[in-house]
Protein backbone atom coordinates (compact mmCIF):
# COMPACT_ATOMS: atom_id res chain seq x y z
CA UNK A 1 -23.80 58.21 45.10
CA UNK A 2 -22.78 58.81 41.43
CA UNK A 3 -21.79 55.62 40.70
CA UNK A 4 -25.37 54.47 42.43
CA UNK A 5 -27.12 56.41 39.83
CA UNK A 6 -25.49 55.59 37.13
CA UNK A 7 -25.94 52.03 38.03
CA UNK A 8 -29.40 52.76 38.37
CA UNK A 9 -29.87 54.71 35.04
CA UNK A 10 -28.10 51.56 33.11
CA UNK A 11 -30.75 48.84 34.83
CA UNK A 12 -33.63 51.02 33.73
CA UNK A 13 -31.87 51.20 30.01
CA UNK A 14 -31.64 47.56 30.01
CA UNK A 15 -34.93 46.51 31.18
CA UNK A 16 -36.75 49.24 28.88
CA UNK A 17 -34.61 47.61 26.09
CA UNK A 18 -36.04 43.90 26.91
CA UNK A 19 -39.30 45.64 27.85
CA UNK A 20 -39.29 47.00 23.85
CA UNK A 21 -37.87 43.73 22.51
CA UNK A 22 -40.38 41.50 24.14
CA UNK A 23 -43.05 44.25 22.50
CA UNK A 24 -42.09 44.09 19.13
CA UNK A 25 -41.51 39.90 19.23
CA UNK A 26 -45.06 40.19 20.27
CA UNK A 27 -46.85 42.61 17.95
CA UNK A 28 -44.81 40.38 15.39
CA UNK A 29 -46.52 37.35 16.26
CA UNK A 30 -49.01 36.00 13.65
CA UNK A 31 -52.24 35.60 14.79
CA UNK A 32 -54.51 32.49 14.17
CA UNK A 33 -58.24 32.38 14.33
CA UNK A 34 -59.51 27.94 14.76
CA UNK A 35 -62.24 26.86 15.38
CA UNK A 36 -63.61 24.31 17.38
CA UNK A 37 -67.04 22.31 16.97
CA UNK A 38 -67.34 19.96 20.15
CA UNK A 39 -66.99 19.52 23.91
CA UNK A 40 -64.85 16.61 24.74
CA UNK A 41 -62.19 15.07 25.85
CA UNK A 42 -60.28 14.76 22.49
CA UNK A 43 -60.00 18.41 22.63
CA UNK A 44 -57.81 18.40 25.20
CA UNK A 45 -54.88 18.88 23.49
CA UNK A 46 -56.21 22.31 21.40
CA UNK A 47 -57.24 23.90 24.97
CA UNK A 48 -53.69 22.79 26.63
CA UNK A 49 -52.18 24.51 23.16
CA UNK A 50 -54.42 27.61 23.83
CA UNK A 51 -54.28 27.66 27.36
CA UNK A 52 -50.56 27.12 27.68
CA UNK A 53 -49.52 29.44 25.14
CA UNK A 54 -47.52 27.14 23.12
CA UNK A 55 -47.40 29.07 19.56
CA UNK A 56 -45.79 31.10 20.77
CA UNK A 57 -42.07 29.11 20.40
CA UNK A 58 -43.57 28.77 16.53
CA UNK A 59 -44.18 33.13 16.79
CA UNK A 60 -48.22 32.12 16.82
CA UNK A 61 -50.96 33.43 19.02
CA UNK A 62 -54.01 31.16 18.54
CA UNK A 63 -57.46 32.51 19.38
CA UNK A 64 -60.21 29.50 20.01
CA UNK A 65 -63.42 29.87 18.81
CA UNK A 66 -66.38 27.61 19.71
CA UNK A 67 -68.47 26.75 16.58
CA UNK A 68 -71.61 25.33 19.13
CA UNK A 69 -74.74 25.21 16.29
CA UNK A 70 -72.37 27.42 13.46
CA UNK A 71 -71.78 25.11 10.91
CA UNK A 72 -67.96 25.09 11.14
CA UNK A 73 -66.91 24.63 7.21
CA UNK A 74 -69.14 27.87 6.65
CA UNK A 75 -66.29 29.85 9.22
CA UNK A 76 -63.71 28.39 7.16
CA UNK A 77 -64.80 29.10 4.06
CA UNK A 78 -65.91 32.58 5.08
CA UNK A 79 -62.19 33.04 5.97
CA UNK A 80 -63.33 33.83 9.85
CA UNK A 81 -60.98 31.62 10.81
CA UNK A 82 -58.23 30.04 8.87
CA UNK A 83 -58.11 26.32 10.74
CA UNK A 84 -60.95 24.06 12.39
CA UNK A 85 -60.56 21.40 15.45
CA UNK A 86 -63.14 18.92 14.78
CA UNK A 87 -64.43 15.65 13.18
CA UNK A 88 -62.42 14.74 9.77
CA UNK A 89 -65.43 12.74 9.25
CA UNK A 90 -67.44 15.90 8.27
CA UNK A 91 -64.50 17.08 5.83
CA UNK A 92 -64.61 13.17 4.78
CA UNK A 93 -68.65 13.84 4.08
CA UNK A 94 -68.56 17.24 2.10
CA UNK A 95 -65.73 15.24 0.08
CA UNK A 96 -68.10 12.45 -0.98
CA UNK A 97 -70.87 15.39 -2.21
CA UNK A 98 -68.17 16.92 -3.79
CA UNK A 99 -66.98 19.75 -1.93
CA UNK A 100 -63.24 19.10 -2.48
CA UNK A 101 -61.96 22.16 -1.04
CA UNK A 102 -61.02 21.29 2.23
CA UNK A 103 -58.36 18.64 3.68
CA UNK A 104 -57.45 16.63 6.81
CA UNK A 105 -53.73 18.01 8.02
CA UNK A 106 -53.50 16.17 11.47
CA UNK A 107 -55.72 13.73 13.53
CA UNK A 108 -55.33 13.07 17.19
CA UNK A 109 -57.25 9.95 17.40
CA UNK A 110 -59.51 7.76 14.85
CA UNK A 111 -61.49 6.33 17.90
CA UNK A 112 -64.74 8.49 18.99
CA UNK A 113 -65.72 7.45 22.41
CA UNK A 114 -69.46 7.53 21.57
CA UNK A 115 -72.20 5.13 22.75
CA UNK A 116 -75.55 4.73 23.03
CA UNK A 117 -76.91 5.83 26.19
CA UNK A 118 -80.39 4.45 27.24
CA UNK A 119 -83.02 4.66 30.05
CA UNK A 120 -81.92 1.89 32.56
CA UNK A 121 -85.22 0.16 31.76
CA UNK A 122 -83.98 -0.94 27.89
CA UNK A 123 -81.52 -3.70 28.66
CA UNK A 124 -80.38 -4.71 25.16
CA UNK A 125 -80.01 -2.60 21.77
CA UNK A 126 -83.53 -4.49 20.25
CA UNK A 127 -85.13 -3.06 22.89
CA UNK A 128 -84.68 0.23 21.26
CA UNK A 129 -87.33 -0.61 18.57
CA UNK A 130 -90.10 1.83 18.49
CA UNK A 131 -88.05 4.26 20.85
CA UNK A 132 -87.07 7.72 20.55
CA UNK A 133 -82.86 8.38 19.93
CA UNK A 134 -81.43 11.93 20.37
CA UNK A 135 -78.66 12.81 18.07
CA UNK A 136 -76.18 15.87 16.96
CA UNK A 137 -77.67 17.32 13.43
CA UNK A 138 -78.71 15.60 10.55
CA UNK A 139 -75.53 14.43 8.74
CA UNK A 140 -73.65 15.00 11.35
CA UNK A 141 -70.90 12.52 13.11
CA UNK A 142 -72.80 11.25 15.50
CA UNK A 143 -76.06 11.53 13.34
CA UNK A 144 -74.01 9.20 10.88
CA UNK A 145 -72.42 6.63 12.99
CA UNK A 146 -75.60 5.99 14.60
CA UNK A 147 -77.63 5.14 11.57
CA UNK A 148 -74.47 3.26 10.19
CA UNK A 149 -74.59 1.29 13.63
CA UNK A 150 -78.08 0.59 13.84
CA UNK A 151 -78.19 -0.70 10.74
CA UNK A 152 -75.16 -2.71 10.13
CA UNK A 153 -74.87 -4.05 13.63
CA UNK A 154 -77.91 -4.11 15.07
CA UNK A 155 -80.55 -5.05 12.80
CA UNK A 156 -82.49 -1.85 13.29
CA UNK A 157 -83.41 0.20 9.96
CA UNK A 158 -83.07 3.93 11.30
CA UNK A 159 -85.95 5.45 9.08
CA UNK A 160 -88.74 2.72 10.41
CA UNK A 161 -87.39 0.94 13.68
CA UNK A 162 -86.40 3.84 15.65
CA UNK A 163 -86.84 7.49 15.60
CA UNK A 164 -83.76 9.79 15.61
CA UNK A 165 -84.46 13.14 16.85
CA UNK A 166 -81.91 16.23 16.31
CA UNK A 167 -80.51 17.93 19.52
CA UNK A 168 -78.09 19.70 17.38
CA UNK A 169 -74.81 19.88 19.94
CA UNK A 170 -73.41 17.28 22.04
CA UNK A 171 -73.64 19.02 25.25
CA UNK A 172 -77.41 18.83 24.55
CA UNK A 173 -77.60 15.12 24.74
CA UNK A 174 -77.68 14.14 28.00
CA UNK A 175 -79.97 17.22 29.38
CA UNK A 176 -82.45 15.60 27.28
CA UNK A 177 -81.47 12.49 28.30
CA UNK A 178 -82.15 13.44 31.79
CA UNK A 179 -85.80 14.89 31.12
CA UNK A 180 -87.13 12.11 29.35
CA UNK A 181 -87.06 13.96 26.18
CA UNK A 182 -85.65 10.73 24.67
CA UNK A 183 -85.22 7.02 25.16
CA UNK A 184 -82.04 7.07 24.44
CA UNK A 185 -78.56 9.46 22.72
CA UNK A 186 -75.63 9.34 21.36
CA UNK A 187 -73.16 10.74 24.00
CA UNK A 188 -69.25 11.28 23.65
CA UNK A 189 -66.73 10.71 26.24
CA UNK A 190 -66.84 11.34 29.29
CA UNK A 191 -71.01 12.63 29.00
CA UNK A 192 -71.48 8.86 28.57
CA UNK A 193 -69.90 8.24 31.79
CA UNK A 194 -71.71 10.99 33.80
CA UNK A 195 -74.44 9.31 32.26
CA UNK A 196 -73.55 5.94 33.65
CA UNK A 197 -72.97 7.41 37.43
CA UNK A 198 -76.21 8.93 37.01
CA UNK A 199 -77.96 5.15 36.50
CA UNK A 200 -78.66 5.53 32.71
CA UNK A 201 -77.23 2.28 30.76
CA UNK A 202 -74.54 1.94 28.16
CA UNK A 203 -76.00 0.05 25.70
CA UNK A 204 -73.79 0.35 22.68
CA UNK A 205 -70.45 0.89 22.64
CA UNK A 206 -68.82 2.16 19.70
CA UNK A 207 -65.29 1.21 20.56
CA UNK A 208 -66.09 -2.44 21.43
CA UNK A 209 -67.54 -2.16 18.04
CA UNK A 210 -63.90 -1.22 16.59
CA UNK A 211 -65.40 1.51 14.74
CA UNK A 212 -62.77 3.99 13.73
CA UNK A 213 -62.97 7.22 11.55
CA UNK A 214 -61.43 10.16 11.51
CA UNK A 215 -62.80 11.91 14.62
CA UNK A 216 -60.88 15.21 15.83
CA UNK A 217 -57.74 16.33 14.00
CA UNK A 218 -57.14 19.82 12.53
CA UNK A 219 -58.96 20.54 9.09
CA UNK A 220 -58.09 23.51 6.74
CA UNK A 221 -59.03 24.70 3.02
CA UNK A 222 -56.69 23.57 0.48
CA UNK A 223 -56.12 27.23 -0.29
CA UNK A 224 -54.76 27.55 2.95
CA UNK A 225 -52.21 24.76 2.65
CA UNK A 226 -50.92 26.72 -0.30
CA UNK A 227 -50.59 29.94 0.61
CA UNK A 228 -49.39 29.22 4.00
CA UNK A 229 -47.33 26.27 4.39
CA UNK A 230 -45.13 27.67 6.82
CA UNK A 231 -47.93 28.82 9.03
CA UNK A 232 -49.54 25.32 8.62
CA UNK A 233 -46.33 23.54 9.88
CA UNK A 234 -45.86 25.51 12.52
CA UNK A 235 -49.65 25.41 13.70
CA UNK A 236 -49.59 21.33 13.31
CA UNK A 237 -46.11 21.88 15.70
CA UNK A 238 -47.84 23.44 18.50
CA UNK A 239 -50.84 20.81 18.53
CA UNK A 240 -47.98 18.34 18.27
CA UNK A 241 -46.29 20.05 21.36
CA UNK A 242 -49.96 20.39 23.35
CA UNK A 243 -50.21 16.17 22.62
CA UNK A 244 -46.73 15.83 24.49
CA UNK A 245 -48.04 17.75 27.21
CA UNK A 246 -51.17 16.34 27.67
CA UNK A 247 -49.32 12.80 27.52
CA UNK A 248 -47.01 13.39 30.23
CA UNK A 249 -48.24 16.05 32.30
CA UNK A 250 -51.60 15.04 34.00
CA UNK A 251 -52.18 17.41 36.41
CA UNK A 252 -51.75 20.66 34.13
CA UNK A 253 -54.41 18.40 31.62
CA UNK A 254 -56.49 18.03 34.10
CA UNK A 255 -56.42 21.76 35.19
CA UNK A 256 -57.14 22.57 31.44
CA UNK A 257 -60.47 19.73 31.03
CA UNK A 258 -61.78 21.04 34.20
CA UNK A 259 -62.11 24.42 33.01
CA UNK A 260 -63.69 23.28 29.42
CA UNK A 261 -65.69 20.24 30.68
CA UNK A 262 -67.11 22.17 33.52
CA UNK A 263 -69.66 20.13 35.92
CA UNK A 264 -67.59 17.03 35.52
CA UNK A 265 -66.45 15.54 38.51
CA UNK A 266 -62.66 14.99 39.65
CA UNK A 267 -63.03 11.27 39.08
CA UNK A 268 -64.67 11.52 35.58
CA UNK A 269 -62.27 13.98 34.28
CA UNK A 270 -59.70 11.34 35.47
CA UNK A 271 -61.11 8.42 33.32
CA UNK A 272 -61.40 10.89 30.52
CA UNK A 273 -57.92 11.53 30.60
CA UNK A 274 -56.56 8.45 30.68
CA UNK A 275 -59.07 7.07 27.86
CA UNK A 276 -57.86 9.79 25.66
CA UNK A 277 -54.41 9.94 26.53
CA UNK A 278 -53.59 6.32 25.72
CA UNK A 279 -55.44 6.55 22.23
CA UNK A 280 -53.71 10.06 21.35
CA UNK A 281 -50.88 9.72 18.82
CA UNK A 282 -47.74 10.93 19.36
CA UNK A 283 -47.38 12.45 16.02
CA UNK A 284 -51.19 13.06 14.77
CA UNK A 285 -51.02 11.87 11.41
CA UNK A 286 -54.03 11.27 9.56
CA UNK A 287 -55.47 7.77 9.33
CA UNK A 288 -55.67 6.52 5.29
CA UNK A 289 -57.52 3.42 6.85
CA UNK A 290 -59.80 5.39 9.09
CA UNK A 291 -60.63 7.97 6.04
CA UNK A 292 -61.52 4.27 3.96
CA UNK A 293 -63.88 3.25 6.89
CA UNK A 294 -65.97 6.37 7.07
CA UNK A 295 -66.12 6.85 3.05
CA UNK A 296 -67.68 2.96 3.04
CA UNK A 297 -70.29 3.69 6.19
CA UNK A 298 -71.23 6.87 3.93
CA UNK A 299 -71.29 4.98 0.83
CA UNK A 300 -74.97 3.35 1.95
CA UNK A 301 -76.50 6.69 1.71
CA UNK A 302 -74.21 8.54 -0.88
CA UNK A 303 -72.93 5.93 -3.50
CA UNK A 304 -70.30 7.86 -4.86
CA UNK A 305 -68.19 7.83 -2.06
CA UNK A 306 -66.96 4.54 -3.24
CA UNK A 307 -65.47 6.04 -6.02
CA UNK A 308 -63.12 8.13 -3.74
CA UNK A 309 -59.52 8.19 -2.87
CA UNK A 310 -59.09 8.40 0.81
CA UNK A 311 -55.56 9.48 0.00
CA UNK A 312 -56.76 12.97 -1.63
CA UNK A 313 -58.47 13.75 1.40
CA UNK A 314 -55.65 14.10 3.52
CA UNK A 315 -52.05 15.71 3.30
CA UNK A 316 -49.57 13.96 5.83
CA UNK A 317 -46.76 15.93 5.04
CA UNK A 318 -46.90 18.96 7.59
CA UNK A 319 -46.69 15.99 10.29
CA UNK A 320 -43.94 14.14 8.77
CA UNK A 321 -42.51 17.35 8.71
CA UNK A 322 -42.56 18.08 12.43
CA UNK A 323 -41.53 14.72 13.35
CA UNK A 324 -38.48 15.24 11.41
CA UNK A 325 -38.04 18.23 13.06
CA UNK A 326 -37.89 20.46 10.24
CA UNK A 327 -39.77 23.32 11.46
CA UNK A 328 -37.96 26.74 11.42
């Protein structure tokens, strides 16, 4: 009986010990505040690295935050949050008016997955003459491609030929779609495809188009990068460890898009994955080329932009880093 409770005195000692341990390794984590400014499938890989946990091998615990209508470069600069999941394209944008504070770090994938969505009646993209076009906010990604598109591909001047009306976010697109608010939106993937099921036509597709900017990647302030380049390697690790997961494990992906891109159905969320998974890079570095592309669409309406160096806007080190596998 003696030996019984000593045996059972020295399994409480050890599992209090562990109990403590695994307390202080986790009030010792570092927290992270990011941002993030969309719904869609090329999030994916931020929820699966929120969902899953994953900073925590890298001692992180990441807190999402969904930006909706909040501009997300005010958060960042407010110091609300210290990273942003979104569109390099904006960071690209502020760049060209000279904001030069902020920087690309990683980029999951340069393609967008945006088209044109249109009442089934319009049957070709000069049919949208004289219609009305619902878009994100003025300056936006989506705002910007569009006028880019309509007027280098498709004869169309944006100011006369059309008008573009602001929605603000993209999950507002095709509600208004769907009431006959507009004529026609710019919808991301897979809202263009619900669209499609739901007897709407795709008139315009951007990736048939080959347009490619930077579209969602993890942005941070300069500032940021300096004080913390440990923290900023380890951060661009985890996404870099979500990507792997979201590459090769389908069904917890799926699990995770369900639960962000809620009212999509089972065989939608399917064709988002796989569109998104085959045009996610391993290693997210940030596209030089891609960063050259959107500074010459934005060069039409700001002409300094030509005079930029896509190379200062992004930092490809912390990447480079990871796939070397220096990351302590």
């Amino acid at each position: 009986m003696r030996y019984k409770i000593l045996f059972s005195g020295l399994l409480f000692c050890i599992e209090f010990l562990a109990f403590v341990s695994l307390s202080c390794a986790a009030s010792g984590s570092q927290k992270l505040k990011i941002i993030y400014a969309a719904i869609s499938g090329a999030y994916t890989p931020f929820w699966i690295a929120v969902e899953e946990s994953l900073g925590r091998k890298y001692n992180l615990e990441l807190e999402s935050i969904y930006a909706g209508r909040t501009n997300a470069n005010l958060i960042l600069a407010s110091g609300e949050a210290q990273y942003s999941v979104g569109a390099g394209f904006g960071t690209v944008q502020s760049y060209a008016l000279g904001d030069k504070n902020r920087i690309i770090i990683a980029s999951f994938a340069n393609t967008t997955g945006l088209s044109v969505v249109s009442k089934p009646q319009i049957t070709k993209a000069a049919d949208l003459r004289g219609k009305i076009i619902g878009s994100d906010r003025p300056g936006g990604l989506a705002d910007t491609l569009l006028r880019s598109v309509l007027k280098s591909r498709l004869s169309l001047d944006p100011t006369r030929d059309v008008k573009i009306v602001p929605l603000g976010e993209s999950a507002n697109m095709l509600p208004a779609l769907e009431k006959g608010v507009v004529d026609a939106a710019i919808l991301a993937t897979p809202a263009r495809w619900m669209a499609r099921k739901m007897g709407f036509r795709e008139l315009v597709d951007f990736d048939q188009l080959g347009v490619q900017v930077p579209y969602v990647g993890i942005l941070t302030l300069k500032a940021t990068v300096k004080k913390s380049p440990d923290t900023t390697v380890k951060f661009v690790a985890t996404l870099t460890d979500a990507i792997q997961v979201f590459k090769t494990d389908k069904e917890k992906s799926l699990l995770v898009m369900k639960k962000y891109l809620r009212g999509t159905s089972d065989e939608i969320l399917g064709e988002t994955y796989g569109y998104f998974t085959s045009r996610t890079q391993k290693f997210p570095y940030p596209s030089i080329e891609a960063i050259k592309t959107a500074l010459d669409m934005l060069s039409d309406q700001y002409p300094q932009a030509k005079s930029v160096d896509p190379h200062e806007l992004a930092d490809l080190s912390f990447v480079k880093q990871v796939e070397s596998g220096g990351v302590r």
